[in-house]
C-alpha atoms as a PDB file:
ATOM      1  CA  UNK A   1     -73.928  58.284   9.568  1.00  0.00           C
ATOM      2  CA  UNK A   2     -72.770  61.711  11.656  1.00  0.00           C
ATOM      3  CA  UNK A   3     -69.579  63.238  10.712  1.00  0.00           C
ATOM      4  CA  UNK A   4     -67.586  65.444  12.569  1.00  0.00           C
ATOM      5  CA  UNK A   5     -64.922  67.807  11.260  1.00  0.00           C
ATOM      6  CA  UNK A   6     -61.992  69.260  13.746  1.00  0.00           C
ATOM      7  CA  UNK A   7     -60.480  72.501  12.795  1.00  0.00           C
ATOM      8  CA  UNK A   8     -57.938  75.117  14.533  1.00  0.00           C
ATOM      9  CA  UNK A   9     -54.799  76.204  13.888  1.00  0.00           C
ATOM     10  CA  UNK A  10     -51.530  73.893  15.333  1.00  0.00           C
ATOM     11  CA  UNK A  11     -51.321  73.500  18.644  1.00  0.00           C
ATOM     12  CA  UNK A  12     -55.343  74.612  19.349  1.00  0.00           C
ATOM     13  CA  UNK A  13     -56.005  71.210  20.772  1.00  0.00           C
ATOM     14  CA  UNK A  14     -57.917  69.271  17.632  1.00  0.00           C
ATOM     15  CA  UNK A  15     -56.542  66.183  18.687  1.00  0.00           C
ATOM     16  CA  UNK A  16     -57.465  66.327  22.142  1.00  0.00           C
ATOM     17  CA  UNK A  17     -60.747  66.950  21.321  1.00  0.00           C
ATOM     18  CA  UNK A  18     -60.555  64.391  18.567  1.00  0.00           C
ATOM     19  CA  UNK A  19     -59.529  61.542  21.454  1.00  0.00           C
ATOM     20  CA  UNK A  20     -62.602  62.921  23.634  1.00  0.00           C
ATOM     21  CA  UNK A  21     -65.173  62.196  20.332  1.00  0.00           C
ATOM     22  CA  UNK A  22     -63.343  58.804  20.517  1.00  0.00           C
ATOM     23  CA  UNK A  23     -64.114  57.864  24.136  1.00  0.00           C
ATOM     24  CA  UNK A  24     -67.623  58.847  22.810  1.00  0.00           C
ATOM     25  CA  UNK A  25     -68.073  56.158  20.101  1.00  0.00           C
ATOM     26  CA  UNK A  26     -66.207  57.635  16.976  1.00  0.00           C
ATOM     27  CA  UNK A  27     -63.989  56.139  14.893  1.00  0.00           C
ATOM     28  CA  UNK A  28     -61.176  58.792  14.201  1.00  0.00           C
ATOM     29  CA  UNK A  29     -59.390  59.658  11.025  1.00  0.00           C
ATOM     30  CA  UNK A  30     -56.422  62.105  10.810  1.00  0.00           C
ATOM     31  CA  UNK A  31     -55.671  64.135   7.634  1.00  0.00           C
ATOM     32  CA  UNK A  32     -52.349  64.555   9.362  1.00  0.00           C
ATOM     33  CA  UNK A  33     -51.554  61.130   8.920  1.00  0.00           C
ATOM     34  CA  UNK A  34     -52.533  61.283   5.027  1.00  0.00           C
ATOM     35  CA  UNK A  35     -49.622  64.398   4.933  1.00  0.00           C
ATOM     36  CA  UNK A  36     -47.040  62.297   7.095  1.00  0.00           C
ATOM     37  CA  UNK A  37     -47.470  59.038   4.449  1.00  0.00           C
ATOM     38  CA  UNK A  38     -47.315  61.217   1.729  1.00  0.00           C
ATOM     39  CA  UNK A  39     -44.091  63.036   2.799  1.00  0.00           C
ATOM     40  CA  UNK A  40     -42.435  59.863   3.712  1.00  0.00           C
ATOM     41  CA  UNK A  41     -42.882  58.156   0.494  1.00  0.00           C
ATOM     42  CA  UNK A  42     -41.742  61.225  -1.469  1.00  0.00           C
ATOM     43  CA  UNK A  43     -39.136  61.659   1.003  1.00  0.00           C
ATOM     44  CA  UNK A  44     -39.826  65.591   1.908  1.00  0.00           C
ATOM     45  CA  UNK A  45     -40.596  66.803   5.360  1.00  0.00           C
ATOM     46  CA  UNK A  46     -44.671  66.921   6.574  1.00  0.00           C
ATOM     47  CA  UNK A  47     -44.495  70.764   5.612  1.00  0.00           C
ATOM     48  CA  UNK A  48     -43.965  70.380   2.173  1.00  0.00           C
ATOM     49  CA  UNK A  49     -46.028  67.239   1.899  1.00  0.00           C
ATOM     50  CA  UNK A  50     -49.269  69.592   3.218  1.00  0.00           C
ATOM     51  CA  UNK A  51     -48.596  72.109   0.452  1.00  0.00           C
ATOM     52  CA  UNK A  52     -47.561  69.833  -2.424  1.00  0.00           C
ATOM     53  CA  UNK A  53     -50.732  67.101  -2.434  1.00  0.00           C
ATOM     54  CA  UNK A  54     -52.938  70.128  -2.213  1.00  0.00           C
ATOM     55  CA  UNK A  55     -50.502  71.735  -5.339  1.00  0.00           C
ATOM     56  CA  UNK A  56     -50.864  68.360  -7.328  1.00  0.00           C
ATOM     57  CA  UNK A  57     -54.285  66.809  -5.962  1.00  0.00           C
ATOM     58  CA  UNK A  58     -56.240  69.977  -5.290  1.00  0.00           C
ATOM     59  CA  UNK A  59     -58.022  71.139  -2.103  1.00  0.00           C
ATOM     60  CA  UNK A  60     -59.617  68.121  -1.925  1.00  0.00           C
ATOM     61  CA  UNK A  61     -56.670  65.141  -2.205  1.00  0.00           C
ATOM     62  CA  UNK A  62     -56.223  64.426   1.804  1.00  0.00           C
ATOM     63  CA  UNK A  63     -59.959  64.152   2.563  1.00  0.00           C
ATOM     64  CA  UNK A  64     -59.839  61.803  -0.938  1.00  0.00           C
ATOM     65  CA  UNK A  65     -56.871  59.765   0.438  1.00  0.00           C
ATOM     66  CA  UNK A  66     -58.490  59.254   3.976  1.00  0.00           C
ATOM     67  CA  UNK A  67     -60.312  55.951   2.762  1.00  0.00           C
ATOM     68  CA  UNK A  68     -63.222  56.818   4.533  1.00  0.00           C
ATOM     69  CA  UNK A  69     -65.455  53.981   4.707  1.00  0.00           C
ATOM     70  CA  UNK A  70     -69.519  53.191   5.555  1.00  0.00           C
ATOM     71  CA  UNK A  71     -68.665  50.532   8.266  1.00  0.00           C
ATOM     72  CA  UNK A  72     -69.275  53.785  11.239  1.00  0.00           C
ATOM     73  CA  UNK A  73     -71.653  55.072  12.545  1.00  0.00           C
ATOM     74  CA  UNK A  74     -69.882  58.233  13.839  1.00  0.00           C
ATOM     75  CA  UNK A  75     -66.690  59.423  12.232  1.00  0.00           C
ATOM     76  CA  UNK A  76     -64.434  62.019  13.650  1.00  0.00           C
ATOM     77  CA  UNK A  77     -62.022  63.483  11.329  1.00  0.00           C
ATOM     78  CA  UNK A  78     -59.412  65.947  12.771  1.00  0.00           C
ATOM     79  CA  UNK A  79     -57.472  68.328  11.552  1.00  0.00           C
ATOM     80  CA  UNK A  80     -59.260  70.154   8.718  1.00  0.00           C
ATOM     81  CA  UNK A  81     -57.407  72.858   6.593  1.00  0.00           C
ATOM     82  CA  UNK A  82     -60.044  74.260   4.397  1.00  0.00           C
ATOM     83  CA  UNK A  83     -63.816  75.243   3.213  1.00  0.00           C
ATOM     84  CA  UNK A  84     -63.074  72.856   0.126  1.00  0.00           C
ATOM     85  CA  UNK A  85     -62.207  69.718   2.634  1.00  0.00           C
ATOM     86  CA  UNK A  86     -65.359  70.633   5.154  1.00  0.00           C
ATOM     87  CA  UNK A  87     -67.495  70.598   1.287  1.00  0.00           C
ATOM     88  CA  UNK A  88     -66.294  67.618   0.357  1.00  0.00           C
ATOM     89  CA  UNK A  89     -66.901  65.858   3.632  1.00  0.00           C
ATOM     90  CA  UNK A  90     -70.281  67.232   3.916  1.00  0.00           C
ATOM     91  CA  UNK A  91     -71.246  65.735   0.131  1.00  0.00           C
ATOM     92  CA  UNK A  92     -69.553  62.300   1.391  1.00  0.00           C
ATOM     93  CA  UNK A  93     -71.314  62.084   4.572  1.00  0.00           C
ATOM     94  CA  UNK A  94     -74.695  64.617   4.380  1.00  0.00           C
ATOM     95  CA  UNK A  95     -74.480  65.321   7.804  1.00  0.00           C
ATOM     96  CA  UNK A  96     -71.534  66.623   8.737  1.00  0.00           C
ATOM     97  CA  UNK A  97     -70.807  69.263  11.403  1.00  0.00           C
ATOM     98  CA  UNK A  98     -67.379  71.420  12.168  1.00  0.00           C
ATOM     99  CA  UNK A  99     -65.755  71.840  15.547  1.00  0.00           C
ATOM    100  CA  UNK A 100     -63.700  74.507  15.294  1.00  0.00           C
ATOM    101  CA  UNK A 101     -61.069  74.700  18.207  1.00  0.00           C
ATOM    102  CA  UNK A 102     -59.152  77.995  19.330  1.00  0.00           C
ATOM    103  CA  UNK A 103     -56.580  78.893  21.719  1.00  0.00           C
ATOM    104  CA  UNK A 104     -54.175  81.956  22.245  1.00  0.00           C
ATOM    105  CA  UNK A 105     -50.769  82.025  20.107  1.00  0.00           C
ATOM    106  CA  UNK A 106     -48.756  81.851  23.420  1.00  0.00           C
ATOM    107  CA  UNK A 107     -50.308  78.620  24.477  1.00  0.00           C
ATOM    108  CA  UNK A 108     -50.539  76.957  20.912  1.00  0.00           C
ATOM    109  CA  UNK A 109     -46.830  78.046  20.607  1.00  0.00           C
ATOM    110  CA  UNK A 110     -46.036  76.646  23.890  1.00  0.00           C
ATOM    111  CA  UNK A 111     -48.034  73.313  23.193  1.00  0.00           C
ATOM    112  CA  UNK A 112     -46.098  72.716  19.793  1.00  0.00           C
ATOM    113  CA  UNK A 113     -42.917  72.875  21.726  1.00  0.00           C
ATOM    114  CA  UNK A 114     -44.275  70.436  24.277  1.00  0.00           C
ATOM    115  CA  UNK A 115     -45.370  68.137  22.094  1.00  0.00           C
ATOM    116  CA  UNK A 116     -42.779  66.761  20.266  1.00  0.00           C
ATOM    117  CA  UNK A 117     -43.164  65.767  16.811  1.00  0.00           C
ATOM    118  CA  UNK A 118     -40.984  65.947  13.940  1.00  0.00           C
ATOM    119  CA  UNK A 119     -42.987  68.430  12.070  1.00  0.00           C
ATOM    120  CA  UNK A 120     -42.949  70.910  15.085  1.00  0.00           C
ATOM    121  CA  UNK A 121     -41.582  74.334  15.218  1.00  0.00           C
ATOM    122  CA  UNK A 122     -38.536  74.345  17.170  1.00  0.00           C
ATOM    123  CA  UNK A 123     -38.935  78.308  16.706  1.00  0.00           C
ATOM    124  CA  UNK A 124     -40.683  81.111  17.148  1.00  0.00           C
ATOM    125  CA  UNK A 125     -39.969  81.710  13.369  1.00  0.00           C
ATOM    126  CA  UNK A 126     -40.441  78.164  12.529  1.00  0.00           C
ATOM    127  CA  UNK A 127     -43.989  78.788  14.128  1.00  0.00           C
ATOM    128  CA  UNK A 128     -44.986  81.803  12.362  1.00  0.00           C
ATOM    129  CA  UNK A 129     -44.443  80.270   9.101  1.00  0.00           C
ATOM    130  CA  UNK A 130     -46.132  77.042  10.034  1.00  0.00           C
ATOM    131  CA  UNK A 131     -49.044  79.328  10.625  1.00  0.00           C
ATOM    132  CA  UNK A 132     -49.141  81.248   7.686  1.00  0.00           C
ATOM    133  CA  UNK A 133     -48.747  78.401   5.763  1.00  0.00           C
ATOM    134  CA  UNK A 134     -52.120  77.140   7.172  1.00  0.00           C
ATOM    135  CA  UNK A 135     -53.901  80.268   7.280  1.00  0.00           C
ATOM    136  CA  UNK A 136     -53.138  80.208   3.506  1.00  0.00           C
ATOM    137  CA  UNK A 137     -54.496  76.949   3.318  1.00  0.00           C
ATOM    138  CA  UNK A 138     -57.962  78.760   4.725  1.00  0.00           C
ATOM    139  CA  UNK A 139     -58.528  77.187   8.157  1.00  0.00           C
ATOM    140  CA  UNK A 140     -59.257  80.620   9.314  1.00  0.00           C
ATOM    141  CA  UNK A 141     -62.236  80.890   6.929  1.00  0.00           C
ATOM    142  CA  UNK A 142     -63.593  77.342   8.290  1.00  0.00           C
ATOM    143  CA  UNK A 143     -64.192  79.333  11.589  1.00  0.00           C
ATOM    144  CA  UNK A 144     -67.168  81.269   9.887  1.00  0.00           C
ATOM    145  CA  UNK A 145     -68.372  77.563   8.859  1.00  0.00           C
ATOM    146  CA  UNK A 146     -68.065  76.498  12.226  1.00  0.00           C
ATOM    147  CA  UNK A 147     -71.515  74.882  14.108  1.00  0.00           C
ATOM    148  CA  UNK A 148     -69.466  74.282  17.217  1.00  0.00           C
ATOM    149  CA  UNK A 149     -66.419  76.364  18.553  1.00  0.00           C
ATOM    150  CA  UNK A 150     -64.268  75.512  21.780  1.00  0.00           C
ATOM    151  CA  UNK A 151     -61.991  77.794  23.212  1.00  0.00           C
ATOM    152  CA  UNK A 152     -59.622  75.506  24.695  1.00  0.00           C
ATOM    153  CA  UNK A 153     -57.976  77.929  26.514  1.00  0.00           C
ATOM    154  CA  UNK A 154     -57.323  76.984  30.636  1.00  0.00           C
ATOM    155  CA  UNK A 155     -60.059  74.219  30.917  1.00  0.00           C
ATOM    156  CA  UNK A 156     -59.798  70.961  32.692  1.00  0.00           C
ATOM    157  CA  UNK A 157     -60.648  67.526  30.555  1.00  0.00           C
ATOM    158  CA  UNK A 158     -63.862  67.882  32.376  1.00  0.00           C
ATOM    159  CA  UNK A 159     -64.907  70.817  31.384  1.00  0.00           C
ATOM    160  CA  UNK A 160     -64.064  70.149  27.789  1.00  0.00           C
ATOM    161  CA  UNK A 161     -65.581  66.546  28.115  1.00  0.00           C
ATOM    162  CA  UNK A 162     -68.663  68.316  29.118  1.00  0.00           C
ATOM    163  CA  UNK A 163     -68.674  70.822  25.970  1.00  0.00           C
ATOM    164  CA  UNK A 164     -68.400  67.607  23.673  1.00  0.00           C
ATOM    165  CA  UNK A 165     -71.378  65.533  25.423  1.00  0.00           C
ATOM    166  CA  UNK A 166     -73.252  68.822  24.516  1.00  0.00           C
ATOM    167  CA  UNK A 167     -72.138  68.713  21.251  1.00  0.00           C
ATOM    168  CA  UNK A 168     -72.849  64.840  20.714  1.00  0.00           C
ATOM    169  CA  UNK A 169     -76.366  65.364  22.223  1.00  0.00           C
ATOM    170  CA  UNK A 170     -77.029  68.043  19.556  1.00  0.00           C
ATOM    171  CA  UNK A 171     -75.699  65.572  16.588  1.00  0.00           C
END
């Protein structure tokens, strides 16, 4: 079974890249949704959710809570926070590899804003501490861990397509 991990910061385009692993054969899992249950049965926003399972659970409670199960052979798991998740994934699955996605602060800003869900900055403030919050987390430090890194940055779905049917060729 191959494993793939998608990192970035908000707004960097994980779950585009996510959908185009999809198209390819992989069944996807979202740690995001893990945070949005969690916050709605506790009744707190997605924010506070992200910081308090980690606070309770430890670094390793969403990729714990994703019921990942045997029945795939490819998994794609976006939205990655930390070393800790990317180490437990790797003991679950043995091969595992990270895709870590960038883009500039002006277009993950202006993505957020575009997008539309409730857990989006409706701020420039509101963004800034959304992404301190998950630099403190340590998806910064999963860039260093990274085998694969897209700059998604101006591309057309073609061009990215073509960086992930590299990057499924290499699995």
């Amino acid at each position: 079974m191959a494993a793939v991990g998608i990192a970035g910061l908000p707004g960097s385009g994980k779950t585009l890249i996510t959908s185009l692993f999809v198209k390819r054969g992989f069944k996807s899992l979202t740690m995001g949704d893990v945070i949005r249950k969690y916050a709605e049965t506790r009744g707190i926003t997605p924010d506070e959710a992200a910081v308090l399972i980690r606070l309770e659970r430890g670094m390793r409670a969403v990729v714990s809570s994703l019921g990942i199960t045997r029945g795939h052979d490819k998994v794609v798991i976006d939205g990655l926070r930390s070393l800790e998740e990317a180490e437990a994934l790797e003991e679950m699955f043995g091969r595992f590899y990270l895709v870590y996605v960038v883009a500039s602060r002006r277009t993950r800003l202006k993505r957020l804003q575009a997008r539309g869900r409730s857990d989006d900055p409706a701020s420039l403030a509101e963004f800034a501490m959304r992404e301190y919050r998950e630099l403190k987390f340590g998806v910064a430090s999963l860039l260093s861990r990274a085998d694969f890194i897209i700059v998604n940055e101006d591309k057309s779905i073609e061009e990215l397509e073509s960086e992930i049917d590299a990057i499924v060729r290499t699995l």
